[in-house]
C-alpha atoms as a PDB file:
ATOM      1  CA  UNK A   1      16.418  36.758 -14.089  1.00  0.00           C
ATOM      2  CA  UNK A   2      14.724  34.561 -11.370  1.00  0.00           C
ATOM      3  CA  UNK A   3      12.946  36.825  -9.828  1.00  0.00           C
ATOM      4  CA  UNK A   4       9.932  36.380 -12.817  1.00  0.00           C
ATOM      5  CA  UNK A   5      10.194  32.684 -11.341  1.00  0.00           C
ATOM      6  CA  UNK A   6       9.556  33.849  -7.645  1.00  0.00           C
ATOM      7  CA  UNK A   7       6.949  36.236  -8.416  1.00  0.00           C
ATOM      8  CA  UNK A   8       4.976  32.978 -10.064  1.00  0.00           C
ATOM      9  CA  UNK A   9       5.536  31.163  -7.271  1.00  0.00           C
ATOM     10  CA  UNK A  10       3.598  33.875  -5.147  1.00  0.00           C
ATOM     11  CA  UNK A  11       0.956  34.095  -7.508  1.00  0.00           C
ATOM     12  CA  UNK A  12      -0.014  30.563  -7.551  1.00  0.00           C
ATOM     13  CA  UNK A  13       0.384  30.109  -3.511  1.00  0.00           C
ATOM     14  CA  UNK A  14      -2.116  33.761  -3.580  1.00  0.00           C
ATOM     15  CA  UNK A  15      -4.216  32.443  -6.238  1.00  0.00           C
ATOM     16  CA  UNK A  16      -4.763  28.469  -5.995  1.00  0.00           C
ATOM     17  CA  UNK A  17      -3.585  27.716  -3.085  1.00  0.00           C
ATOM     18  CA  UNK A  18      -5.211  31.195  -0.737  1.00  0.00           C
ATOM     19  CA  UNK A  19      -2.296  31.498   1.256  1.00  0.00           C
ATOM     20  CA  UNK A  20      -2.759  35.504   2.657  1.00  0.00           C
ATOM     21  CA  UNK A  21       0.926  37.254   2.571  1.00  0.00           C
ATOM     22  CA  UNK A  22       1.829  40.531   3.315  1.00  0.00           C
ATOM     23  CA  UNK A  23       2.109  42.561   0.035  1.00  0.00           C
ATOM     24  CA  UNK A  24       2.584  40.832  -3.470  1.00  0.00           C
ATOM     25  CA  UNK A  25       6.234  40.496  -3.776  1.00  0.00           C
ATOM     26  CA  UNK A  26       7.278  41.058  -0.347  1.00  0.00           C
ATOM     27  CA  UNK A  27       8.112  36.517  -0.076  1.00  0.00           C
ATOM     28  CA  UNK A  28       9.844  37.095  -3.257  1.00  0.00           C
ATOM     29  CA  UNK A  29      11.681  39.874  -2.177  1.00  0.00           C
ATOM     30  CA  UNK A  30      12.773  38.809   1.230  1.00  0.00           C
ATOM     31  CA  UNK A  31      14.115  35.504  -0.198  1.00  0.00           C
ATOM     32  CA  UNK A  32      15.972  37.280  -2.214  1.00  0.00           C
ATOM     33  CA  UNK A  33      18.246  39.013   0.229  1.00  0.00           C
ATOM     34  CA  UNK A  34      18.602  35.867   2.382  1.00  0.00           C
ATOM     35  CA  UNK A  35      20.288  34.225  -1.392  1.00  0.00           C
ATOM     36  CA  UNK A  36      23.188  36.576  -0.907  1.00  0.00           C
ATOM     37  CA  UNK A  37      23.186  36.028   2.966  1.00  0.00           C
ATOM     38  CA  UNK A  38      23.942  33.047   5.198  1.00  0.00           C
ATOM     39  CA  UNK A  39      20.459  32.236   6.004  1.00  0.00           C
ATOM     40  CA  UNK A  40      20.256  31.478   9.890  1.00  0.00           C
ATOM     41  CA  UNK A  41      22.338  34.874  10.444  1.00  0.00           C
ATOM     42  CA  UNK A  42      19.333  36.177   7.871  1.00  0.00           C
ATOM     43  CA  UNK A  43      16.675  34.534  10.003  1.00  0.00           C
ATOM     44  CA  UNK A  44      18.215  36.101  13.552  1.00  0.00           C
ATOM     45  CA  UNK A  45      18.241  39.300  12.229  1.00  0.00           C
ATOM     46  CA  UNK A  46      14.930  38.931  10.923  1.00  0.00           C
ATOM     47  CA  UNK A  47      13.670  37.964  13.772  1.00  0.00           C
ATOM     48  CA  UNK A  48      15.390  40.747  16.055  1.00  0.00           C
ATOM     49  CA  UNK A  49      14.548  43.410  13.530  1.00  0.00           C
ATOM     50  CA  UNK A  50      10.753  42.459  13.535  1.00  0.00           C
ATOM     51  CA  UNK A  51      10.572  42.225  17.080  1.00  0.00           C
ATOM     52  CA  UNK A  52      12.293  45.682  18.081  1.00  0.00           C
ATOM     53  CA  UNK A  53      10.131  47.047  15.355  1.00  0.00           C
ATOM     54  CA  UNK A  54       6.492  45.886  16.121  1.00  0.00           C
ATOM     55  CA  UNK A  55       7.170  47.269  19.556  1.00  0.00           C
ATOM     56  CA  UNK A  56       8.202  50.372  18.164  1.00  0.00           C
ATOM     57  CA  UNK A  57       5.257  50.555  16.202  1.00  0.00           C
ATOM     58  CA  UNK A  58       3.550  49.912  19.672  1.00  0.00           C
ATOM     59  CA  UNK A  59       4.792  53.072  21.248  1.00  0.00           C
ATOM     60  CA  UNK A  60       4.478  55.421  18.298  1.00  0.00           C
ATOM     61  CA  UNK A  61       0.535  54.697  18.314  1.00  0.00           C
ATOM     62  CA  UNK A  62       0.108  57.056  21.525  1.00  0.00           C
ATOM     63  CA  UNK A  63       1.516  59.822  19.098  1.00  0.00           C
ATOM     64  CA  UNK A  64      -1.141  59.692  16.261  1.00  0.00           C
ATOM     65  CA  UNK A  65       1.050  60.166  13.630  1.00  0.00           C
ATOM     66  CA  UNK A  66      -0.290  60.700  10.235  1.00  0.00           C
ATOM     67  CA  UNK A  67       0.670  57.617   7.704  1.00  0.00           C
ATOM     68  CA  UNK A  68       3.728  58.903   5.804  1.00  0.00           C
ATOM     69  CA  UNK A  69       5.587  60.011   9.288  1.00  0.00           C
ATOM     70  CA  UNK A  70       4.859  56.938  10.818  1.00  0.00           C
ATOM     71  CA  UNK A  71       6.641  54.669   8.385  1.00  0.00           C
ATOM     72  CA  UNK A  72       9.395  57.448   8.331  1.00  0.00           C
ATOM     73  CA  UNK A  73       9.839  56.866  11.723  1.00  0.00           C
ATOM     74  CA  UNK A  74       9.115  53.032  11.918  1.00  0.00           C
ATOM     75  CA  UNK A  75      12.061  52.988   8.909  1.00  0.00           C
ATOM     76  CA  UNK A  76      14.634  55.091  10.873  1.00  0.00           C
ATOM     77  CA  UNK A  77      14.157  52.588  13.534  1.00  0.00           C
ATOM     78  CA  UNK A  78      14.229  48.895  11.441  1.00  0.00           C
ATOM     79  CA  UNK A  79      17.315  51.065  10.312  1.00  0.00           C
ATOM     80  CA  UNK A  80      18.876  51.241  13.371  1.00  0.00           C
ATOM     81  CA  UNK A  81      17.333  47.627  14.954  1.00  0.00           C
ATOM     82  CA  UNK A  82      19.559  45.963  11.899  1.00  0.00           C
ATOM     83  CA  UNK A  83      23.000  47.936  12.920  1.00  0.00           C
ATOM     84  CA  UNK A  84      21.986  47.065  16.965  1.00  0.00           C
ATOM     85  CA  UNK A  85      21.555  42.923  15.406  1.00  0.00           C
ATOM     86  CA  UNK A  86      24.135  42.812  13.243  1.00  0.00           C
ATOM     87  CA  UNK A  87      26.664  44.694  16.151  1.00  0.00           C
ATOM     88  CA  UNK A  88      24.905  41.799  18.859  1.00  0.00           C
ATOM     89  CA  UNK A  89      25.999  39.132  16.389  1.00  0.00           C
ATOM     90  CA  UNK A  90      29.511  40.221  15.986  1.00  0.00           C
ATOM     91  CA  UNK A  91      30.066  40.815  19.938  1.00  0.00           C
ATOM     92  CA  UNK A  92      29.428  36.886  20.134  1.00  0.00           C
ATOM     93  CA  UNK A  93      31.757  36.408  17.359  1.00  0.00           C
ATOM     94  CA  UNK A  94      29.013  34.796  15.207  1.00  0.00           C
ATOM     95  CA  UNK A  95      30.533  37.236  12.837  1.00  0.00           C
ATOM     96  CA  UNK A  96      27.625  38.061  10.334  1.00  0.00           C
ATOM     97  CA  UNK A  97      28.972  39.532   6.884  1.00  0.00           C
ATOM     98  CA  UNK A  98      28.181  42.576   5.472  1.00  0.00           C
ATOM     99  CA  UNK A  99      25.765  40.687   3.388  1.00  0.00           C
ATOM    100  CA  UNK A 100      23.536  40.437   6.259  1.00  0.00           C
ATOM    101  CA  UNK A 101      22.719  43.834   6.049  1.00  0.00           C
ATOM    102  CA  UNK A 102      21.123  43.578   2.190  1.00  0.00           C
ATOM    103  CA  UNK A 103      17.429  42.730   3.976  1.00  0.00           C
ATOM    104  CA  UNK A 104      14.946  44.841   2.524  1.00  0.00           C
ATOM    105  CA  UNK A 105      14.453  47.580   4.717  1.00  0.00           C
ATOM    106  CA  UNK A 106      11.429  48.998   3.638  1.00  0.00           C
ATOM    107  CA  UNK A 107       9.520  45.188   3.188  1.00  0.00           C
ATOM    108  CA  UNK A 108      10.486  44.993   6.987  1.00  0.00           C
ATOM    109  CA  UNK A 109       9.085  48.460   7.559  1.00  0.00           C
ATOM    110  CA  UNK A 110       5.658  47.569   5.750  1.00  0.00           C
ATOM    111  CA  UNK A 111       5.669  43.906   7.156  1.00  0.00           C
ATOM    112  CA  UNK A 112       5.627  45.496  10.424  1.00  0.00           C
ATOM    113  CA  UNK A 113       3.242  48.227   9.769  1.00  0.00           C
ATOM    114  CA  UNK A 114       0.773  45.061   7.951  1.00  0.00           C
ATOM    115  CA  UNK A 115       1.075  43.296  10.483  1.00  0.00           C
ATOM    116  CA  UNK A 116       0.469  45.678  13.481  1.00  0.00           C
ATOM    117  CA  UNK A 117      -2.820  47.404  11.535  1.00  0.00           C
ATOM    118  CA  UNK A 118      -3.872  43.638  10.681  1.00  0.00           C
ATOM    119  CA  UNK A 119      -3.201  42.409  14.412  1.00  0.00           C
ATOM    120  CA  UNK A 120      -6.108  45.709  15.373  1.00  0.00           C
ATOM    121  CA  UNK A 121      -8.243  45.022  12.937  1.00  0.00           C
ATOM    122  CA  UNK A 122      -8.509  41.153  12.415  1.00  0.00           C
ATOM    123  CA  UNK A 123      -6.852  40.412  15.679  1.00  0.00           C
ATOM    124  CA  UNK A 124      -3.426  38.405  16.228  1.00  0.00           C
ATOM    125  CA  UNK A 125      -4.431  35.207  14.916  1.00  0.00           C
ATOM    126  CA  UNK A 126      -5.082  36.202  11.609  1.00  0.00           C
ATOM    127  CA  UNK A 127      -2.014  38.598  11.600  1.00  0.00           C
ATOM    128  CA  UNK A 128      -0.092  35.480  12.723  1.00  0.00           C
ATOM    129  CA  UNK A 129      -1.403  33.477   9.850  1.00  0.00           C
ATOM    130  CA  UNK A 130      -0.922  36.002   7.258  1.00  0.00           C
ATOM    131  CA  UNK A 131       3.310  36.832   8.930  1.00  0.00           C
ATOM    132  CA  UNK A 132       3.577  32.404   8.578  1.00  0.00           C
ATOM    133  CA  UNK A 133       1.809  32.502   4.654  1.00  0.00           C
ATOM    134  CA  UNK A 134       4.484  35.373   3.680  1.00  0.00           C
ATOM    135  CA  UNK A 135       7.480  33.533   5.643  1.00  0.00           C
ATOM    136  CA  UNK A 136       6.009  30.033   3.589  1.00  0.00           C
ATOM    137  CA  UNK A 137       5.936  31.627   0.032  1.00  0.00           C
ATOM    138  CA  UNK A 138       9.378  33.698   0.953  1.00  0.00           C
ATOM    139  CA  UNK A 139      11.055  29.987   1.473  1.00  0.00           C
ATOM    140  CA  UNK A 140       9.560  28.536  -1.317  1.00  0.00           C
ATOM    141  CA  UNK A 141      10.750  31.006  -4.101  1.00  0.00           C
ATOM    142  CA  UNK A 142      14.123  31.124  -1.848  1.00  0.00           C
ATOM    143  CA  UNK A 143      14.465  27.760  -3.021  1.00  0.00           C
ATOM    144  CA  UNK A 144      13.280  28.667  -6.267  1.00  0.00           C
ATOM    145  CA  UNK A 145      15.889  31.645  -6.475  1.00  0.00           C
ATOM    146  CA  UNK A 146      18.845  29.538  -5.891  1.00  0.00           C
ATOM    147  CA  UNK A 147      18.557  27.377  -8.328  1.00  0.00           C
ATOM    148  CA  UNK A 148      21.464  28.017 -10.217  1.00  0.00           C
ATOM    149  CA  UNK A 149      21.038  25.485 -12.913  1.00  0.00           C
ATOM    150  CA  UNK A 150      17.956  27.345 -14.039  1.00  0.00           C
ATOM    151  CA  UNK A 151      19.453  30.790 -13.867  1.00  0.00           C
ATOM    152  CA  UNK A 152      22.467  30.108 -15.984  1.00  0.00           C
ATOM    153  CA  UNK A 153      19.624  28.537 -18.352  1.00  0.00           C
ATOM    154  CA  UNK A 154      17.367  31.874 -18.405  1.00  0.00           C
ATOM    155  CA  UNK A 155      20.934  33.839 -18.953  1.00  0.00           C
ATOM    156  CA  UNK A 156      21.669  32.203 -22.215  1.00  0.00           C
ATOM    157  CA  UNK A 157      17.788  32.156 -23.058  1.00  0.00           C
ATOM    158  CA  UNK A 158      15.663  34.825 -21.636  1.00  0.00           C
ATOM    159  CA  UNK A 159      13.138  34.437 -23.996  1.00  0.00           C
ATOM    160  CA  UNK A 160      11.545  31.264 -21.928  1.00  0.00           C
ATOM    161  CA  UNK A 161       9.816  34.098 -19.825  1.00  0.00           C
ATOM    162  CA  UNK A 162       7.640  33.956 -22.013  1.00  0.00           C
ATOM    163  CA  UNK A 163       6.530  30.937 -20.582  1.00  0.00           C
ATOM    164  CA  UNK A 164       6.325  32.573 -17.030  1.00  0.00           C
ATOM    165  CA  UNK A 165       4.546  35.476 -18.570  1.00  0.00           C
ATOM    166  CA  UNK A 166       2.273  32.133 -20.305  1.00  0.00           C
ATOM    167  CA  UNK A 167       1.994  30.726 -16.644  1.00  0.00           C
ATOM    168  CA  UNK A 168       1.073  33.991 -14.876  1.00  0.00           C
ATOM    169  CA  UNK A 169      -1.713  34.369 -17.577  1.00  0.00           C
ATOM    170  CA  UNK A 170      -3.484  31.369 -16.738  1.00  0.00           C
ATOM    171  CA  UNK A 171      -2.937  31.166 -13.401  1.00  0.00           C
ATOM    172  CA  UNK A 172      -4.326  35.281 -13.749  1.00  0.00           C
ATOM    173  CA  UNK A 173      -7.669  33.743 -15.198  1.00  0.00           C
ATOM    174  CA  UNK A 174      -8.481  31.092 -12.420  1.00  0.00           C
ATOM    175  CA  UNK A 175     -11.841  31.526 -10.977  1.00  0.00           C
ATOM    176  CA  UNK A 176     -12.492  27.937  -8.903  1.00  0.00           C
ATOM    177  CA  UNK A 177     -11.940  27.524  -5.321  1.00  0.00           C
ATOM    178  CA  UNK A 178      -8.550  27.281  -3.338  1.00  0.00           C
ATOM    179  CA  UNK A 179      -7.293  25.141  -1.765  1.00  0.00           C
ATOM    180  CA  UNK A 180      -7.417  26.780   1.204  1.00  0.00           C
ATOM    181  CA  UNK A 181     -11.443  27.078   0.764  1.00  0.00           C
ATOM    182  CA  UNK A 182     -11.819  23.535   0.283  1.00  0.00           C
ATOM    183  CA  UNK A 183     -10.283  22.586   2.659  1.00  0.00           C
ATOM    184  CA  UNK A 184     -12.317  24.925   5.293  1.00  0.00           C
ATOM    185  CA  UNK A 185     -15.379  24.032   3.853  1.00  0.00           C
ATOM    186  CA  UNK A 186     -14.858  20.637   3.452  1.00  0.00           C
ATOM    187  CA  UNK A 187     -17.486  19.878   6.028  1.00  0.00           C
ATOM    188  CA  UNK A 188     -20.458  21.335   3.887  1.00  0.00           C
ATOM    189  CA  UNK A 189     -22.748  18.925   2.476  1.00  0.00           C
ATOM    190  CA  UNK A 190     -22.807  18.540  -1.576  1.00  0.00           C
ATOM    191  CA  UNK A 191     -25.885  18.598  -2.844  1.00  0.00           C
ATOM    192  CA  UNK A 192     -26.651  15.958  -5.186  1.00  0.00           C
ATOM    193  CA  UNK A 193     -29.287  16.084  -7.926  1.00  0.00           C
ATOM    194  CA  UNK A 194     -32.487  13.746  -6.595  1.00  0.00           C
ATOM    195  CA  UNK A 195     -34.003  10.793  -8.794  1.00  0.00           C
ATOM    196  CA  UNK A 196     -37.218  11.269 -10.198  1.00  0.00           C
ATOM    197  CA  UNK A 197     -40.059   9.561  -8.232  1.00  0.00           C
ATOM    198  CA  UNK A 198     -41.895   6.948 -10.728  1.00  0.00           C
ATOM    199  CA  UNK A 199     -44.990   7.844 -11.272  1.00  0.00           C
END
């Protein structure tokens, strides 16, 4: 029932505040499975899994796949970079649970895909930026997701979604600058309205 909570906390970071993330509910997702997991072990594995993946993705370029093959392939392999982490973590005895496991596979396989395509087409700064926005926004709703005070709340009422669904609505209908804007543009003179001369 908190997920409605996360997803409004991506909108208004995408919306009024213009931070770029990879996919819509990708943050929102990946916070998700680090709730259930111990959240450094989530973070190493995350880490390790993107890695071995992106260079994957490297190689498999020379091939020319088509699209749908690709991210079978670049799946198969965040598949088997998670068992190669999570087997890493337990030969040091840092003894990850099986929880570990629950990141989103697929998010991981698009992340990587987004981010390699963005890295060739925007180059690696902007990639960089956009991989730091969705890592931001996943934090925040993790935060948001463990609140457990508020999900036991939403569980006896679930009807206050309808003030989400209220929230997503106007946030939905914002048309002004970001924050984000403002702040690069801040350097742009403001025009102000001139006095009339007397005649």
């Amino acid at each position: 029932l908190l997920i409605p909570l996360g997803a409004l906390v991506t909108a208004v970071f995408r919306t009024l505040v213009g931070v770029s993330t990879f996919g819509t509910f990708s943050p929102v997702l990946l916070a998700l499975s680090f709730v259930y997991a111990d959240w450094r072990t989530g973070l190493l594995v995350f880490g390790a899994v993107f890695g071995l993946g992106l260079a994957s993705r490297a190689m498999l370029e020379r091939l020319k796949l088509l699209l749908v093959p690709r991210l079978s392939v670049v799946l198969t392999l965040v598949v088997l970079s998670i068992v190669f982490s999570v087997s890493v973590l337990d030969y040091f005895r840092l003894t990850p649970g099986p929880e570990a496991v629950l990141l989103p596979m697929v998010i991981l396989t698009m992340i990587i895909e987004r981010f390699y395509v963005g890295a060739e087409e925007d180059g690696p700064g902007h990639a960089l930026r956009t991989l730091a926005g969705t890592l931001v926004v996943g934090a925040c709703c993790y935060v948001v997701l463990q609140g457990q005070a508020i999900g036991r709340l939403l569980l006896a009422y679930p009807e206050l979604h309808f003030f989400t669904v209220a929230a997503l609505v106007l946030v939905g209908r914002y048309t002004g600058y970001r924050l984000t804007e403002l702040w690069r543009f801040r350097d742009f003179p403001v025009d102000t309205p001139k006095q009339a001369l007397p005649a």
